[in-house]
Structures are given as C-alpha cells and as structure tokens.
PDB file of N, CA and C in Angstrom:
ATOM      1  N   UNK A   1      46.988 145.976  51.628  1.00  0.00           N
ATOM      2  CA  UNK A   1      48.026 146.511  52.489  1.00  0.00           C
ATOM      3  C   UNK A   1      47.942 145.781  53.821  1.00  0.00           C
ATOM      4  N   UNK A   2      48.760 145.182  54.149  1.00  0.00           N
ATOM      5  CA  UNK A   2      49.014 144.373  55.337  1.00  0.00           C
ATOM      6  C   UNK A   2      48.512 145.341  56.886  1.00  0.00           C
ATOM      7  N   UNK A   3      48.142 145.303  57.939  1.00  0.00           N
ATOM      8  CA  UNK A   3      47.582 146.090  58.596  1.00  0.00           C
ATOM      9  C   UNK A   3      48.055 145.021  59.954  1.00  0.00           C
ATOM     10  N   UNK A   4      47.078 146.015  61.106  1.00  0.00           N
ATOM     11  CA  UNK A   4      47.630 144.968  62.389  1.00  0.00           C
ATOM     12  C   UNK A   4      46.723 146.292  63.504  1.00  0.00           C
ATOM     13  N   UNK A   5      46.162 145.826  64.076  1.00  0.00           N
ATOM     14  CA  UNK A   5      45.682 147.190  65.001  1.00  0.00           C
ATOM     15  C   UNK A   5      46.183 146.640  67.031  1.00  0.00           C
ATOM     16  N   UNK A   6      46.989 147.296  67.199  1.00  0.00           N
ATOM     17  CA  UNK A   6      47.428 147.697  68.860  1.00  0.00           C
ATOM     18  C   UNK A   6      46.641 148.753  69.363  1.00  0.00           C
ATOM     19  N   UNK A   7      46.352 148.839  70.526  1.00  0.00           N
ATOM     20  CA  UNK A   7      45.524 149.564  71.714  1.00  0.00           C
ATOM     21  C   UNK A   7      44.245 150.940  71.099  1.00  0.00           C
ATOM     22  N   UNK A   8      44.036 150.112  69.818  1.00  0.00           N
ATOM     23  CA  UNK A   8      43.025 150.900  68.763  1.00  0.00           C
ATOM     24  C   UNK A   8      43.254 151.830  67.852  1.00  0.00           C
ATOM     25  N   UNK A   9      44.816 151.654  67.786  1.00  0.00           N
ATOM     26  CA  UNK A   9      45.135 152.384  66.686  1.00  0.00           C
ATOM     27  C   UNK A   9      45.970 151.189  65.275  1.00  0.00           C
ATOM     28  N   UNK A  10      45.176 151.604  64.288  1.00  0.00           N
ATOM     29  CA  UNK A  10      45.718 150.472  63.175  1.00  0.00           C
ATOM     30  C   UNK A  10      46.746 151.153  62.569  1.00  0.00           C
ATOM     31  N   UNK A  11      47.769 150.080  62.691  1.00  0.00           N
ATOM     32  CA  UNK A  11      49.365 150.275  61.923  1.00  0.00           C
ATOM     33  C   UNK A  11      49.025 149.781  60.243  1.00  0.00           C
ATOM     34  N   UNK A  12      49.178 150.532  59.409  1.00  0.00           N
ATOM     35  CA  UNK A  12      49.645 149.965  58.093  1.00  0.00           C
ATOM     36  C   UNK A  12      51.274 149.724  57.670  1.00  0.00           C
ATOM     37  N   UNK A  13      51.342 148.799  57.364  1.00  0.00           N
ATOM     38  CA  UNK A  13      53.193 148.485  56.904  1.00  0.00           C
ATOM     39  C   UNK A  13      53.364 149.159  56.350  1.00  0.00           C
ATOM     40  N   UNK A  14      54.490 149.813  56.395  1.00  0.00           N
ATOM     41  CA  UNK A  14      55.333 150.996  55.502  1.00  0.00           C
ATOM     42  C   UNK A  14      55.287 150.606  54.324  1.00  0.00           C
ATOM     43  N   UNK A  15      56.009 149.010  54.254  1.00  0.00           N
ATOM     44  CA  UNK A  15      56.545 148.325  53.245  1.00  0.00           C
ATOM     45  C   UNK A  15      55.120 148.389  51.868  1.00  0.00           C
ATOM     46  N   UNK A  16      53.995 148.645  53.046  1.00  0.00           N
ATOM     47  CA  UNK A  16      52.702 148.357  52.010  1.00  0.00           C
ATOM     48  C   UNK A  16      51.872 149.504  51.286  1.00  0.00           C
ATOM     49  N   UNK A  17      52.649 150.855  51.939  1.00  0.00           N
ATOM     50  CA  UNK A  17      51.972 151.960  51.441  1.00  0.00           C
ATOM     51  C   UNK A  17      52.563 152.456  50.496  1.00  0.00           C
ATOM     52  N   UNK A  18      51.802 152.810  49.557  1.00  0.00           N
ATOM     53  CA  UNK A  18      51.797 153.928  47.949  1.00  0.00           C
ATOM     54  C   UNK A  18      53.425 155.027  48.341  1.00  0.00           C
ATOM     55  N   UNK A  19      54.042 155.401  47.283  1.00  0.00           N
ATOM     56  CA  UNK A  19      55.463 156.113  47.823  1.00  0.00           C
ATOM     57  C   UNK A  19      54.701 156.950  46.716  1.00  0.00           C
ATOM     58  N   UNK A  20      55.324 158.449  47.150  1.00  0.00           N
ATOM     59  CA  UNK A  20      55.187 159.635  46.244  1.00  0.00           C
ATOM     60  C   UNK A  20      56.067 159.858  45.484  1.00  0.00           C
ATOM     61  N   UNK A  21      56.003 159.988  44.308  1.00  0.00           N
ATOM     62  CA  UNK A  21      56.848 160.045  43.252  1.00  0.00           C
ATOM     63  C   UNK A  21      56.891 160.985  42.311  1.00  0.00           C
ATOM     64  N   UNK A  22      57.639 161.913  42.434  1.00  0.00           N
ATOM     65  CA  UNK A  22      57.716 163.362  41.885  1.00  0.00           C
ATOM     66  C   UNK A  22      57.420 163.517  40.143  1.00  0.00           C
ATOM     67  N   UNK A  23      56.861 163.469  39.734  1.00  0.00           N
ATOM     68  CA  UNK A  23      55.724 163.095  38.350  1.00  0.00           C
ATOM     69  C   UNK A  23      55.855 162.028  37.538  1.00  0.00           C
ATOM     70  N   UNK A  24      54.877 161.372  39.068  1.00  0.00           N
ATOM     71  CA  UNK A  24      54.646 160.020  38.811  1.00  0.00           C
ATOM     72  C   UNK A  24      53.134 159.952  38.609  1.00  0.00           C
ATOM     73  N   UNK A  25      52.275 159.003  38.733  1.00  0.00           N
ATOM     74  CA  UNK A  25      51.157 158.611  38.732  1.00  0.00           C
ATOM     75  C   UNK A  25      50.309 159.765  39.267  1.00  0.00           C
ATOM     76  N   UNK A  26      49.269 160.760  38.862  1.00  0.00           N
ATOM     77  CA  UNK A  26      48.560 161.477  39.617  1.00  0.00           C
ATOM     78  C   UNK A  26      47.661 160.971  40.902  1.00  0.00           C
ATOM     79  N   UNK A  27      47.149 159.660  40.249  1.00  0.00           N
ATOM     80  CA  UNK A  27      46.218 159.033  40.783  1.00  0.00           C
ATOM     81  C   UNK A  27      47.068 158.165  42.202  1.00  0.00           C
ATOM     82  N   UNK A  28      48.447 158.161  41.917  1.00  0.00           N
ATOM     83  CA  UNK A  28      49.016 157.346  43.059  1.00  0.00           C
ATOM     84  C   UNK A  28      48.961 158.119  44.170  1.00  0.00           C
ATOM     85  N   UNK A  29      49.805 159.419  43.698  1.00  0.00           N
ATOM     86  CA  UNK A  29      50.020 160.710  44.009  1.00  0.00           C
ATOM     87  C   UNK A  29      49.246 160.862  45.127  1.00  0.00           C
ATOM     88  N   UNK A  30      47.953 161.216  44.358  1.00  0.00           N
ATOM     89  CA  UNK A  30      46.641 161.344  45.577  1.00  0.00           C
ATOM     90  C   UNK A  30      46.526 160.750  46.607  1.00  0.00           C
ATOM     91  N   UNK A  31      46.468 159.391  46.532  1.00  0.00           N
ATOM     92  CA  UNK A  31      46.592 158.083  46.739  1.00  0.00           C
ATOM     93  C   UNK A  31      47.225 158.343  48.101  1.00  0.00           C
ATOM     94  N   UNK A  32      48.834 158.705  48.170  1.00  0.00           N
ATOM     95  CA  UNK A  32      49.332 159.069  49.021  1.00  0.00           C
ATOM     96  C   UNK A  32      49.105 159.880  50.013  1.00  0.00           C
ATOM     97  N   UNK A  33      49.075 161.069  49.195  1.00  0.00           N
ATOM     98  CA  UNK A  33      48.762 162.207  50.157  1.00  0.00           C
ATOM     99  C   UNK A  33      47.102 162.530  51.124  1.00  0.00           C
ATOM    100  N   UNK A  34      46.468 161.546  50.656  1.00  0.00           N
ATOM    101  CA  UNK A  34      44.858 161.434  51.108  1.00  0.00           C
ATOM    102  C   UNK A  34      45.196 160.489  52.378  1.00  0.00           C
ATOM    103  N   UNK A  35      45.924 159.650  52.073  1.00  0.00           N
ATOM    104  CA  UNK A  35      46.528 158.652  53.397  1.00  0.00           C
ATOM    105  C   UNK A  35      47.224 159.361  54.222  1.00  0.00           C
ATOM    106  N   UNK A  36      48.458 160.495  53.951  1.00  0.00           N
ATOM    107  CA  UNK A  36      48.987 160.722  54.629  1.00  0.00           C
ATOM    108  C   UNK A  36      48.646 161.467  55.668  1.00  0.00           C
ATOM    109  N   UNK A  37      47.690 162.047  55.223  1.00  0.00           N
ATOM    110  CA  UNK A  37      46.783 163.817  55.548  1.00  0.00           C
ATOM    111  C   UNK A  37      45.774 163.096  56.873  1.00  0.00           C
ATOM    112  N   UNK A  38      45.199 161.910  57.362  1.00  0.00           N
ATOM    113  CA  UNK A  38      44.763 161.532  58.225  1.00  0.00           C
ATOM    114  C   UNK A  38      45.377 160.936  59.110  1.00  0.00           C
ATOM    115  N   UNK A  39      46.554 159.968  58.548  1.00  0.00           N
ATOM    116  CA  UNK A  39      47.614 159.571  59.968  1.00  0.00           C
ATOM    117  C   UNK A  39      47.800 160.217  60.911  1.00  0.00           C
ATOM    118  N   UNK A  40      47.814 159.502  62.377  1.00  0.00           N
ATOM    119  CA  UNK A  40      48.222 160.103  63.048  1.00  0.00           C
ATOM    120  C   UNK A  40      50.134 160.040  63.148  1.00  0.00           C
ATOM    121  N   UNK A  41      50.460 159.267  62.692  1.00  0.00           N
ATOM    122  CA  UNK A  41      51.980 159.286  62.445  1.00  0.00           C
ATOM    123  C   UNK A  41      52.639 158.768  61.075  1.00  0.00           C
ATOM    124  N   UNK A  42      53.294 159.185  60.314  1.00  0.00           N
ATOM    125  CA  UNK A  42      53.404 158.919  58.906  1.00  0.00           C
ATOM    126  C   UNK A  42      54.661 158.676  58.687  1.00  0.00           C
ATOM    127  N   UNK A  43      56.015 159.011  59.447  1.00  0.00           N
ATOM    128  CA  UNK A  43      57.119 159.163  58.839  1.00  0.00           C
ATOM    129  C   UNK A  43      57.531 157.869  57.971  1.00  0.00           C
ATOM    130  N   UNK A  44      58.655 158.915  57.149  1.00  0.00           N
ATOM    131  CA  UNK A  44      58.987 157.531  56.390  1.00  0.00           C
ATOM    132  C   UNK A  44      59.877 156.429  56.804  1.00  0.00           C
ATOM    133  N   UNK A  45      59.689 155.310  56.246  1.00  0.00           N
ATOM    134  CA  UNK A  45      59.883 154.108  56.764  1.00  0.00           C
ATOM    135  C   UNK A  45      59.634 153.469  58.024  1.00  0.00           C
ATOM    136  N   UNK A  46      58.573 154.109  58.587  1.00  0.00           N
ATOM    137  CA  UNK A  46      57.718 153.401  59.397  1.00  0.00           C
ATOM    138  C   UNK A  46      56.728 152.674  59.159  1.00  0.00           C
ATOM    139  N   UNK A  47      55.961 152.631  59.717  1.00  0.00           N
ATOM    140  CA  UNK A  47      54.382 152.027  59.932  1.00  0.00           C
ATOM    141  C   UNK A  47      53.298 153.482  60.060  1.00  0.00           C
ATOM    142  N   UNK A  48      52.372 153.720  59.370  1.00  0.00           N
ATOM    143  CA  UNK A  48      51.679 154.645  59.411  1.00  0.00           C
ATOM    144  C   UNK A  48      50.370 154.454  60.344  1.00  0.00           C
ATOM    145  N   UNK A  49      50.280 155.137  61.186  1.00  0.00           N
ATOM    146  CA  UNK A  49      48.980 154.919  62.316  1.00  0.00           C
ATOM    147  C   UNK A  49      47.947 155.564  62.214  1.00  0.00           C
ATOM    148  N   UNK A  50      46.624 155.215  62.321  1.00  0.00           N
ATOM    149  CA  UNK A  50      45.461 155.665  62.152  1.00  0.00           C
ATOM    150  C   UNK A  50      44.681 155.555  63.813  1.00  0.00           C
ATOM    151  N   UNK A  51      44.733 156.480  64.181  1.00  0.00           N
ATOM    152  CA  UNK A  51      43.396 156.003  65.358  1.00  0.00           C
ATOM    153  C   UNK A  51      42.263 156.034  65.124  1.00  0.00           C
ATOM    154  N   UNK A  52      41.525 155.075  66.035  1.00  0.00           N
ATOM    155  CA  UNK A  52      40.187 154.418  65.213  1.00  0.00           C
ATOM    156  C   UNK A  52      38.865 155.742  65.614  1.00  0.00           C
ATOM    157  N   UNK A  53      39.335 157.400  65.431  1.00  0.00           N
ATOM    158  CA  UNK A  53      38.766 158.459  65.495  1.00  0.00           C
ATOM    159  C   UNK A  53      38.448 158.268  63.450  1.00  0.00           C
ATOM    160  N   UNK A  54      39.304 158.061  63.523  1.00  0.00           N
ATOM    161  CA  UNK A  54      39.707 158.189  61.548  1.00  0.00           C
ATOM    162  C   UNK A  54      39.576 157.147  60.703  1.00  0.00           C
ATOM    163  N   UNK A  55      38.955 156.053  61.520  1.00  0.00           N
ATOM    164  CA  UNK A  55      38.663 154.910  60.245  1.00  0.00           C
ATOM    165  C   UNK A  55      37.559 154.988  59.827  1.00  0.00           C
ATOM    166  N   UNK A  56      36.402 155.792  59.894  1.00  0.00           N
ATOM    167  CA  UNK A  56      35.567 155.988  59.030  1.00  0.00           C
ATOM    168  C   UNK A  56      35.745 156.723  57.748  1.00  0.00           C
ATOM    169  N   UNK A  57      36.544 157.628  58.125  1.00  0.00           N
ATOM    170  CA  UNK A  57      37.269 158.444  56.899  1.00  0.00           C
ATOM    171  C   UNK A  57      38.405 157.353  56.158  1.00  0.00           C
ATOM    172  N   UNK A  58      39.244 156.416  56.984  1.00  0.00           N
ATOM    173  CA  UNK A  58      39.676 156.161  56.131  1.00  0.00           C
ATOM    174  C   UNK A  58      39.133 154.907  55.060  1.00  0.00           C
ATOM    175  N   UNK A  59      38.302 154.502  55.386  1.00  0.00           N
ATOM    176  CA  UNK A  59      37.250 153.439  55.091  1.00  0.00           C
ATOM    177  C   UNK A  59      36.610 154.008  53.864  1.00  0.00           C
ATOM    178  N   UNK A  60      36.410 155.218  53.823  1.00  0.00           N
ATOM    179  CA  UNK A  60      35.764 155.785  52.593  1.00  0.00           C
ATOM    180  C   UNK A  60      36.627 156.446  51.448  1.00  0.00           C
ATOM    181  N   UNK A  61      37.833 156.666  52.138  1.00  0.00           N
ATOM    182  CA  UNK A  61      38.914 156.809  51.368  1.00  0.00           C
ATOM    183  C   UNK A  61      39.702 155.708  50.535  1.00  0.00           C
ATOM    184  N   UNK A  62      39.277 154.596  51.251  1.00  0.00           N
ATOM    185  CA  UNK A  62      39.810 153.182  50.460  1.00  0.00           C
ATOM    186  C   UNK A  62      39.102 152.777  49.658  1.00  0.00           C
ATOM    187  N   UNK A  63      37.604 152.610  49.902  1.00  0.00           N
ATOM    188  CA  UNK A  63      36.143 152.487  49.039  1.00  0.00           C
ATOM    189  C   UNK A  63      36.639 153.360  47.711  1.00  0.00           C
ATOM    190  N   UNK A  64      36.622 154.642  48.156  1.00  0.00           N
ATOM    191  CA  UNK A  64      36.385 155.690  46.777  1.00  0.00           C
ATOM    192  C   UNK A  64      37.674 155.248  45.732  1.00  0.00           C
ATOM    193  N   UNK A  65      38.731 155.102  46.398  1.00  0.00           N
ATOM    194  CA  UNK A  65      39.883 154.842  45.388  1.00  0.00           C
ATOM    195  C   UNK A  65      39.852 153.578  44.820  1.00  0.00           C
ATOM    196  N   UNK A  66      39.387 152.421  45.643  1.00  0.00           N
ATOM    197  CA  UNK A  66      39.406 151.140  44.863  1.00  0.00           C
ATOM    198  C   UNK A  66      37.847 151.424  43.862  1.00  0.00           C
ATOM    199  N   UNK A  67      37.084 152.332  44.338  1.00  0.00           N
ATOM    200  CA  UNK A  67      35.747 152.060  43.440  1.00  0.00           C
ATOM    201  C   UNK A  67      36.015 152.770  41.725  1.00  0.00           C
ATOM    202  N   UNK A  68      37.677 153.886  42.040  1.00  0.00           N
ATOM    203  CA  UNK A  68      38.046 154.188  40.700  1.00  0.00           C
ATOM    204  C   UNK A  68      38.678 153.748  39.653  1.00  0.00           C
ATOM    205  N   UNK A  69      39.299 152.535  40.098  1.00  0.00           N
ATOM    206  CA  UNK A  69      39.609 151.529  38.861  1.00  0.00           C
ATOM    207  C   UNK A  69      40.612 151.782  39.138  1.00  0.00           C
ATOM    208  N   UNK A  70      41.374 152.306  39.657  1.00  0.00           N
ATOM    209  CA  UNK A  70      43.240 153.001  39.061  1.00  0.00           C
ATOM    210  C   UNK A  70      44.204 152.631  39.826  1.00  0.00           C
ATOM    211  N   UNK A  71      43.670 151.764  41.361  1.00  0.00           N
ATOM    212  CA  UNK A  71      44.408 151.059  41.889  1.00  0.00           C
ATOM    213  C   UNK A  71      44.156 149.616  42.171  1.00  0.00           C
ATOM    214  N   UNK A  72      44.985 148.677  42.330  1.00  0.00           N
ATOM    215  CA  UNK A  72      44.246 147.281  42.259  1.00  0.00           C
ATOM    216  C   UNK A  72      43.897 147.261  43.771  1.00  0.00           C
ATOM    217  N   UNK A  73      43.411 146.090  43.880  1.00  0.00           N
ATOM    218  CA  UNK A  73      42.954 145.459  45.130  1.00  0.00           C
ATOM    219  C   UNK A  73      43.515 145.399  46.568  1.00  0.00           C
ATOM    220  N   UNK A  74      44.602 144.953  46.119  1.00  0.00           N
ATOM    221  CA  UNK A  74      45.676 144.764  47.481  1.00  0.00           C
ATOM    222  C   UNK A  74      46.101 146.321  47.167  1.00  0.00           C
ATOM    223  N   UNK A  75      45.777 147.320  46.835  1.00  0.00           N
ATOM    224  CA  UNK A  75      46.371 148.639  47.475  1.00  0.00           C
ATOM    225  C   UNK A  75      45.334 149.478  47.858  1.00  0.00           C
ATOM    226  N   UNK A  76      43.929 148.946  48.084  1.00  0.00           N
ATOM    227  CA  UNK A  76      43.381 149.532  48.728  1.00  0.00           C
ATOM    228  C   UNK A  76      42.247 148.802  49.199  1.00  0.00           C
ATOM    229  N   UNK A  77      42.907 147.393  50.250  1.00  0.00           N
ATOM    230  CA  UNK A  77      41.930 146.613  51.106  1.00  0.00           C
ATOM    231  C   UNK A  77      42.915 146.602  52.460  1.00  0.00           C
ATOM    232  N   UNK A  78      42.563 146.423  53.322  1.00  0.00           N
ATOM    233  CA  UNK A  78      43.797 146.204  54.324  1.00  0.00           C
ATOM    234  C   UNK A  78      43.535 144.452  54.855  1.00  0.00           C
ATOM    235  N   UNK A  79      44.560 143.978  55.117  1.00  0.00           N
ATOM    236  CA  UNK A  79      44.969 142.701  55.345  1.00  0.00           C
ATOM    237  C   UNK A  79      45.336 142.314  56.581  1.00  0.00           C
ATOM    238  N   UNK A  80      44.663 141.616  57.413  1.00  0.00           N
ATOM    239  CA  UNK A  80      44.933 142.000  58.903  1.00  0.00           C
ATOM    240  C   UNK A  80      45.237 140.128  59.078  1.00  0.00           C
ATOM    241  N   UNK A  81      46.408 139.782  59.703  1.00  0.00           N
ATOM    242  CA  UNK A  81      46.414 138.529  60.465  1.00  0.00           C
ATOM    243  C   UNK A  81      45.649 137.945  60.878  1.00  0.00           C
ATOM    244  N   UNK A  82      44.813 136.782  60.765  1.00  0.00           N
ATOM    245  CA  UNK A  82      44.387 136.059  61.566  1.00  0.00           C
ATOM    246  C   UNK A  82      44.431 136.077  62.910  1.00  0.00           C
ATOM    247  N   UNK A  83      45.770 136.353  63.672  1.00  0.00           N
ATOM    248  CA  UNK A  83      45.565 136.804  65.223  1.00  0.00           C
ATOM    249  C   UNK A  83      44.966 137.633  65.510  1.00  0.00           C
ATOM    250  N   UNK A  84      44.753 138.761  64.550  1.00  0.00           N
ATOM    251  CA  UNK A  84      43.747 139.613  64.881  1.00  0.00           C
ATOM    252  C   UNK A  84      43.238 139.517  66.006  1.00  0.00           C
ATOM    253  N   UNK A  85      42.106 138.571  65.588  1.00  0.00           N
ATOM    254  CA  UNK A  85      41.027 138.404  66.069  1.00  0.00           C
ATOM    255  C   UNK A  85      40.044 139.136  65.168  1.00  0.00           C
ATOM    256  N   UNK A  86      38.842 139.847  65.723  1.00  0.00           N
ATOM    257  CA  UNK A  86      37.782 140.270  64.918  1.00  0.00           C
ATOM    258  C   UNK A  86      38.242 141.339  64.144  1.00  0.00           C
ATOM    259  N   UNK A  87      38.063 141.985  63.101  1.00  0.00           N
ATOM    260  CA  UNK A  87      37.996 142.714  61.958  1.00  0.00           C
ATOM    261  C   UNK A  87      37.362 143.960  63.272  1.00  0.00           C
ATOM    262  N   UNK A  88      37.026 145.401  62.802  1.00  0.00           N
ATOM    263  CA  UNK A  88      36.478 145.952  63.355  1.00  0.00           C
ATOM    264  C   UNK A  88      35.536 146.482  62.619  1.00  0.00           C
ATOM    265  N   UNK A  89      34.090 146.694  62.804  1.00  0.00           N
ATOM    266  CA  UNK A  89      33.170 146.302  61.745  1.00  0.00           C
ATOM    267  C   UNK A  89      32.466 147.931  60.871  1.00  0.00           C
ATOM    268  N   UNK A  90      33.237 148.411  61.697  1.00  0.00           N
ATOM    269  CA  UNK A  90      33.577 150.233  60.526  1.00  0.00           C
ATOM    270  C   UNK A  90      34.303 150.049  59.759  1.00  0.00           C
ATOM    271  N   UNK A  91      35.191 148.905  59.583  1.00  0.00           N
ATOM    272  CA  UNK A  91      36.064 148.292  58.175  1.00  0.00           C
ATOM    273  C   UNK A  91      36.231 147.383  58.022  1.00  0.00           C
ATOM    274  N   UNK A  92      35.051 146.416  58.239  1.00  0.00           N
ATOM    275  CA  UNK A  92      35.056 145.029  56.991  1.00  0.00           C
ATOM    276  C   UNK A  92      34.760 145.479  55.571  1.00  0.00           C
ATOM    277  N   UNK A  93      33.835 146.079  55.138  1.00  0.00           N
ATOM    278  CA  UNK A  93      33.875 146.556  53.693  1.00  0.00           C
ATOM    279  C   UNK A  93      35.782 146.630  52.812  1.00  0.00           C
ATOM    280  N   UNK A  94      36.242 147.031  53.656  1.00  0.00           N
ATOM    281  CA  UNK A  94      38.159 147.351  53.018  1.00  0.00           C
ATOM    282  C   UNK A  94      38.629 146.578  53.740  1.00  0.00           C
ATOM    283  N   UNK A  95      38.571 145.264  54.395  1.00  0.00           N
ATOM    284  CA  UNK A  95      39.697 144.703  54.666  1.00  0.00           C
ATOM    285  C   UNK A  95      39.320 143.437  54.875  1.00  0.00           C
ATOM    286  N   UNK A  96      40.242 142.236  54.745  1.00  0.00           N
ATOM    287  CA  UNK A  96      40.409 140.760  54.572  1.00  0.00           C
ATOM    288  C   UNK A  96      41.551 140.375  55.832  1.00  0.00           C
ATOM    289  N   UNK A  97      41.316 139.094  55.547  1.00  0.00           N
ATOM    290  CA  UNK A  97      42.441 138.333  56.338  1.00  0.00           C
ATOM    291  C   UNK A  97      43.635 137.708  55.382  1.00  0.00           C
ATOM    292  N   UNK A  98      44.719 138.218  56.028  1.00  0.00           N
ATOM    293  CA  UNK A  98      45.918 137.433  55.164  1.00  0.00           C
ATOM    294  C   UNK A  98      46.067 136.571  55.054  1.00  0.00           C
TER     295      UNK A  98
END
C-alpha cells in the first residue's frame, strides 16, 4: 500500500486500501475494519491517517495479517517514496520503498 508520512502522521492511499464488501471475503472484511478502527481519519475516498501514537499497533496489525497467508504482500507492506527520506524504524518490518 503506497504510504507517505506529513508532520508524523502517515497517509495511506485510498486508492491502496482493502474496500468492504458486503459478503465478500471474511478475511478482507477484517482486513478493513482492523484498519479502519485505528485511523485517525478514514472517510471514503480519501487517504486514511494514522498518527504515529498508532503505528505500533498498526505494525502488528500488518505483521499478523500478512503472517496469515490470505493477503498478498503489497496489501499488507506499506510503500513509502524514496523522498521520504528515512523509513521510521517502529515500521521497517511492514514497509519498503517504491
């Protein structure tokens, strides 16, 4: 999931997050609502924000779901630009450079 972090709070692309789908995938399902339930802003078709109070949680929330087989890779690593700059190191384990 493409990512980007401003004044310490990390944006995930809308475009890149799991959609809920009324009996669809259980496991997506979750998927969703485990993400949604820590944002600090979620609406739809935005960018979903995490302040970096919650990236330990969400760090273990990405771990546990990619460690269950049921989602691939790119839906639960985050992908941060090269402009970045540094990774923040409570989530190098879940996330790469694009």
């Amino acid at each position: 999931m493409r990512a980007r972090i401003e004044n310490n709070i990390l944006f995930i692309y809308h475009e890149d997050l799991p959609e809920f789908k009324k009996g669809g995938s259980v496991v997506r399902n979750s998927y969703f609502w485990a993400l949604r339930s820590i944002a600090g802003h979620s609406k739809r078709y935005s960018d979903w924000e995490y302040e970096s109070d919650v990236w330990f949680a969400l760090r273990r929330m990405l771990l546990s779901f990619a460690e269950s087989g049921y989602l691939g890779i790119r839906e639960t690593l985050l992908e941060f630009p090269i402009s970045q700059g540094q990774i923040p190191e409570i989530l190098t384990d879940v996330a790469t450079w694009q």
